[in-house]
Protein backbone atom coordinates (compact mmCIF):
# COMPACT_ATOMS: atom_id res chain seq x y z
CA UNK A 1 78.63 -43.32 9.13
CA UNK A 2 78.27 -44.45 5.26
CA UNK A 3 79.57 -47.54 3.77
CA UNK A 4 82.18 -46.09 1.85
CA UNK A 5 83.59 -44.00 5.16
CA UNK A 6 85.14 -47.42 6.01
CA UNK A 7 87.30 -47.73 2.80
CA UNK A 8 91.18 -47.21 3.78
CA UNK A 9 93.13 -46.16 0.79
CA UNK A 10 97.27 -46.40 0.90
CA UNK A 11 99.74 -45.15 -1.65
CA UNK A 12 102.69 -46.56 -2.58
CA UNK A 13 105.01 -45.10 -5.45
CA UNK A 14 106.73 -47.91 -7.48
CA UNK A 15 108.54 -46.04 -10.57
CA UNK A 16 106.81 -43.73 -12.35
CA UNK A 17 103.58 -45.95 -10.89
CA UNK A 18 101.30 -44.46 -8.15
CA UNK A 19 99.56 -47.55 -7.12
CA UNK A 20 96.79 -47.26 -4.34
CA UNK A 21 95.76 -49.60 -2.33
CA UNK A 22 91.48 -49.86 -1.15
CA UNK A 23 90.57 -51.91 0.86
CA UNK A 24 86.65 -52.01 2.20
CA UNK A 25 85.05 -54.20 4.43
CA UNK A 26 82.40 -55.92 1.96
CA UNK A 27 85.09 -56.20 -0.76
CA UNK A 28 88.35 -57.57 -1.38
CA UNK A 29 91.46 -55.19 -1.55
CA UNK A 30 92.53 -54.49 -5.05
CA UNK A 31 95.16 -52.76 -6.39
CA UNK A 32 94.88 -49.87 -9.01
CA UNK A 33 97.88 -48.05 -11.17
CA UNK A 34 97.69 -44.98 -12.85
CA UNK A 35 99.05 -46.69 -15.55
CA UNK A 36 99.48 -44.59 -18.43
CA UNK A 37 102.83 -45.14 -20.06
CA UNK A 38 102.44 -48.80 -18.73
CA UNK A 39 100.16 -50.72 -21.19
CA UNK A 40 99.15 -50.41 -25.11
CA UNK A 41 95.11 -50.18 -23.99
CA UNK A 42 93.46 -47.40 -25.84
CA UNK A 43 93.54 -43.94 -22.65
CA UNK A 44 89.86 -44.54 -22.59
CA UNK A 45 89.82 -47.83 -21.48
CA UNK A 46 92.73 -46.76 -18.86
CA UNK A 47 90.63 -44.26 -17.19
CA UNK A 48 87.71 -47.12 -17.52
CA UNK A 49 89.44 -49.17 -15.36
CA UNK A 50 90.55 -46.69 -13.24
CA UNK A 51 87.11 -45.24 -12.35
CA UNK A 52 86.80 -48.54 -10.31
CA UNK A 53 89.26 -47.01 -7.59
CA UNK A 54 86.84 -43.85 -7.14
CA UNK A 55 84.24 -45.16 -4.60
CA UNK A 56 80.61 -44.28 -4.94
CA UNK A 57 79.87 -42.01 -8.00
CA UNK A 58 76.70 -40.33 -9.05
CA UNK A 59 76.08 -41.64 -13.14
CA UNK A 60 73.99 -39.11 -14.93
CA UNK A 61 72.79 -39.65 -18.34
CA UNK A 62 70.40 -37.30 -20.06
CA UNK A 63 67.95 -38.26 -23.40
CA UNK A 64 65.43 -35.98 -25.15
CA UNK A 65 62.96 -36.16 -22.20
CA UNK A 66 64.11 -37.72 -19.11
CA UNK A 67 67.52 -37.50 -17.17
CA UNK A 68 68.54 -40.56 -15.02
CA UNK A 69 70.72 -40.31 -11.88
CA UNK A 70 71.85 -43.03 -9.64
CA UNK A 71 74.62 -43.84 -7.23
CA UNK A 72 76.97 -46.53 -7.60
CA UNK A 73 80.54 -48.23 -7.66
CA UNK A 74 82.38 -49.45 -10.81
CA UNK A 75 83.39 -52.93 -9.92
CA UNK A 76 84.06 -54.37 -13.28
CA UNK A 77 84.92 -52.90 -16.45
CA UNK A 78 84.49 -55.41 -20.05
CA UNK A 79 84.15 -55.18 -23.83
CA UNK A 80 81.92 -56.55 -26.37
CA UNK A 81 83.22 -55.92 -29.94
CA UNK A 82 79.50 -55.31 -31.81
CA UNK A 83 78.25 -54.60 -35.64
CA UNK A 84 81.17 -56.96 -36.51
CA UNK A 85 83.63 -55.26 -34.67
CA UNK A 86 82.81 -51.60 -35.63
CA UNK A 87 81.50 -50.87 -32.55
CA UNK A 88 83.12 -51.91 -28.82
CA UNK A 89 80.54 -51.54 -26.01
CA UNK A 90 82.13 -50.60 -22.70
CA UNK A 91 80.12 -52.31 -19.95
CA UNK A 92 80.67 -50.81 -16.43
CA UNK A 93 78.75 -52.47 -13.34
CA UNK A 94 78.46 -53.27 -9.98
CA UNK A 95 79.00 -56.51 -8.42
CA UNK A 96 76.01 -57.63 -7.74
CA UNK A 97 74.60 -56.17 -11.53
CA UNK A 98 72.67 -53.96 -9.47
CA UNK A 99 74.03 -51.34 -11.34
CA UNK A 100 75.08 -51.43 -15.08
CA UNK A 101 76.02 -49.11 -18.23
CA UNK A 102 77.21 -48.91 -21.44
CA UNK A 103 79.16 -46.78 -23.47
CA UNK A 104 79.37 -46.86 -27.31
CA UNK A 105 83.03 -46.16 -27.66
CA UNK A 106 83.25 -44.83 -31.40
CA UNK A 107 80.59 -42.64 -30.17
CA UNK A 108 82.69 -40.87 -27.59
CA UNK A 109 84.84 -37.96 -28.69
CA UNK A 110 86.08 -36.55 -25.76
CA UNK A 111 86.33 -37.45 -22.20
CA UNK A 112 86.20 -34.01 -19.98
CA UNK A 113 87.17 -34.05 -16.01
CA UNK A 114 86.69 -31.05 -14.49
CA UNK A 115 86.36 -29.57 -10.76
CA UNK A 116 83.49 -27.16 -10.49
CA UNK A 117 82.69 -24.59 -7.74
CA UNK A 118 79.04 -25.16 -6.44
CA UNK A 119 77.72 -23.17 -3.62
CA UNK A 120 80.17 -24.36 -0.84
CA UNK A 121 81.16 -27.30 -2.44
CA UNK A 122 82.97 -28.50 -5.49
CA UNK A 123 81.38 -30.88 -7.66
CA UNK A 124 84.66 -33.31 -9.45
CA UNK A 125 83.03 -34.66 -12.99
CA UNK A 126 84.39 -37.47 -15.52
CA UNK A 127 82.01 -36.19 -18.83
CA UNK A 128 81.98 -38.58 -21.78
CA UNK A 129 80.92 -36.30 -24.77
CA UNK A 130 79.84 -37.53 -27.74
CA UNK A 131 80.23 -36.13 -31.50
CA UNK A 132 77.59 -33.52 -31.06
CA UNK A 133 79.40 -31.76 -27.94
CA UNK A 134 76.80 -33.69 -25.79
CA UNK A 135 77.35 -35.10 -22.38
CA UNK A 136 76.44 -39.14 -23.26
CA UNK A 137 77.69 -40.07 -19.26
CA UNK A 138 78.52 -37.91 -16.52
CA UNK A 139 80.62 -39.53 -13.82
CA UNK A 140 80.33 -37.03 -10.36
CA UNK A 141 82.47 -38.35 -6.92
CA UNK A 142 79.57 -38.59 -4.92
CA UNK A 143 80.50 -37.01 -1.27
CA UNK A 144 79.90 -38.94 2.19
CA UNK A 145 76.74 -37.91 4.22
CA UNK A 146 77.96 -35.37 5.85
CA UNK A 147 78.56 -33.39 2.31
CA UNK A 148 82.91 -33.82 2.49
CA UNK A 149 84.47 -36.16 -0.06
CA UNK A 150 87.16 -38.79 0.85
CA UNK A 151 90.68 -37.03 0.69
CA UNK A 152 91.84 -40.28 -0.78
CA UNK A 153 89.56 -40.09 -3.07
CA UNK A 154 90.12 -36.47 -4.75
CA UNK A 155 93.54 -37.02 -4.66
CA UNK A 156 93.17 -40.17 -6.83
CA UNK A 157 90.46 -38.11 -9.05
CA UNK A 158 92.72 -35.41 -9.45
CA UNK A 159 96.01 -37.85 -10.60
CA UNK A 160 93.47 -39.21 -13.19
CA UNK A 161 93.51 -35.92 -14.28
CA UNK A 162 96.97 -35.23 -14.51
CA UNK A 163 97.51 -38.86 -15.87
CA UNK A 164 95.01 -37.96 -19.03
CA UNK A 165 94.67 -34.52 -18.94
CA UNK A 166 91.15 -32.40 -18.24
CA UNK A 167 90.27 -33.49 -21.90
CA UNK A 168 91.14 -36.73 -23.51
CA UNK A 169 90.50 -37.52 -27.51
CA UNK A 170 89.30 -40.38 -27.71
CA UNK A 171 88.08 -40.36 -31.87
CA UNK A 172 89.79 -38.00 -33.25
């Protein structure tokens, strides 16, 4: 059995607030909202924080020559404001910094989440595109060992998706 087949997620609806519970043996419970009518943060930095609630996920980035894949948890979500505060870098990262990424936020246009039909399975992706229709990040659930995703899981990927829609402006 994988790590993350031990994490125990509860809902609870408090308004118009679907608040879930995770709680996980090697880390302490948390609490995460879809929140978005309740705070003035920019969507993007909404779903952000709400990608830490999605267990493992499989980070793909792809430049001219090379693609790079790993799996890992968002535990922490920050912001550096850069070039004298043109720029914000979005830092997402494990824990332990065993993991770590950055987003250029003006560079993002859209943010895409999509389910996709694979063979038998169906992939669920968070895309950040940038200007030039180009994946910069793609965010896939990654599934448990035995192939199947977490039900608690897909059904907090797919209220994301209802919360901010299957395609999100983010510089427009």
């Amino acid at each position: 059995m994988g790590a993350s087949a031990l994490r125990v997620v509860t809902w609870w609806i408090l308004g118009n607030v679907a608040v879930a519970f995770v709680g996980r043996p090697w880390a302490s419970p948390r609490l995460s909202p879809l929140r978005a009518t309740e705070t003035e943060e920019p969507p993007v930095r909404r779903l952000l924080a709400d990608m830490q609630f999605l267990g493992p996920m499989r980070f793909i980035t792809m430049g001219g020559t090379a693609i790079l894949e790993t799996v890992a948890e968002v535990d922490q979500v920050s912001y550096k404001d850069m070039d004298e505060g043109k720029t914000t870098m979005a830092t997402i990262k494990s824990t332990d910094s065993t993991f770590e990424a950055h987003l250029r936020l003006e560079q993002v246009d859209r943010v895409v989440m999509e389910s996709k039909q694979k063979g038998d399975r169906t992939l669920y992706a968070i895309r950040f595109v940038d200007r030039d229709t180009k994946p910069a990040l793609v965010c896939l659930l990654h599934a448990e060992e035995d192939g199947a995703y977490d039900e608690s899981t897909v059904k907090y990927w797919e209220g994301l998706r209802r919360t901010f829609g299957p395609e999100l402006l983010v510089n427009n």
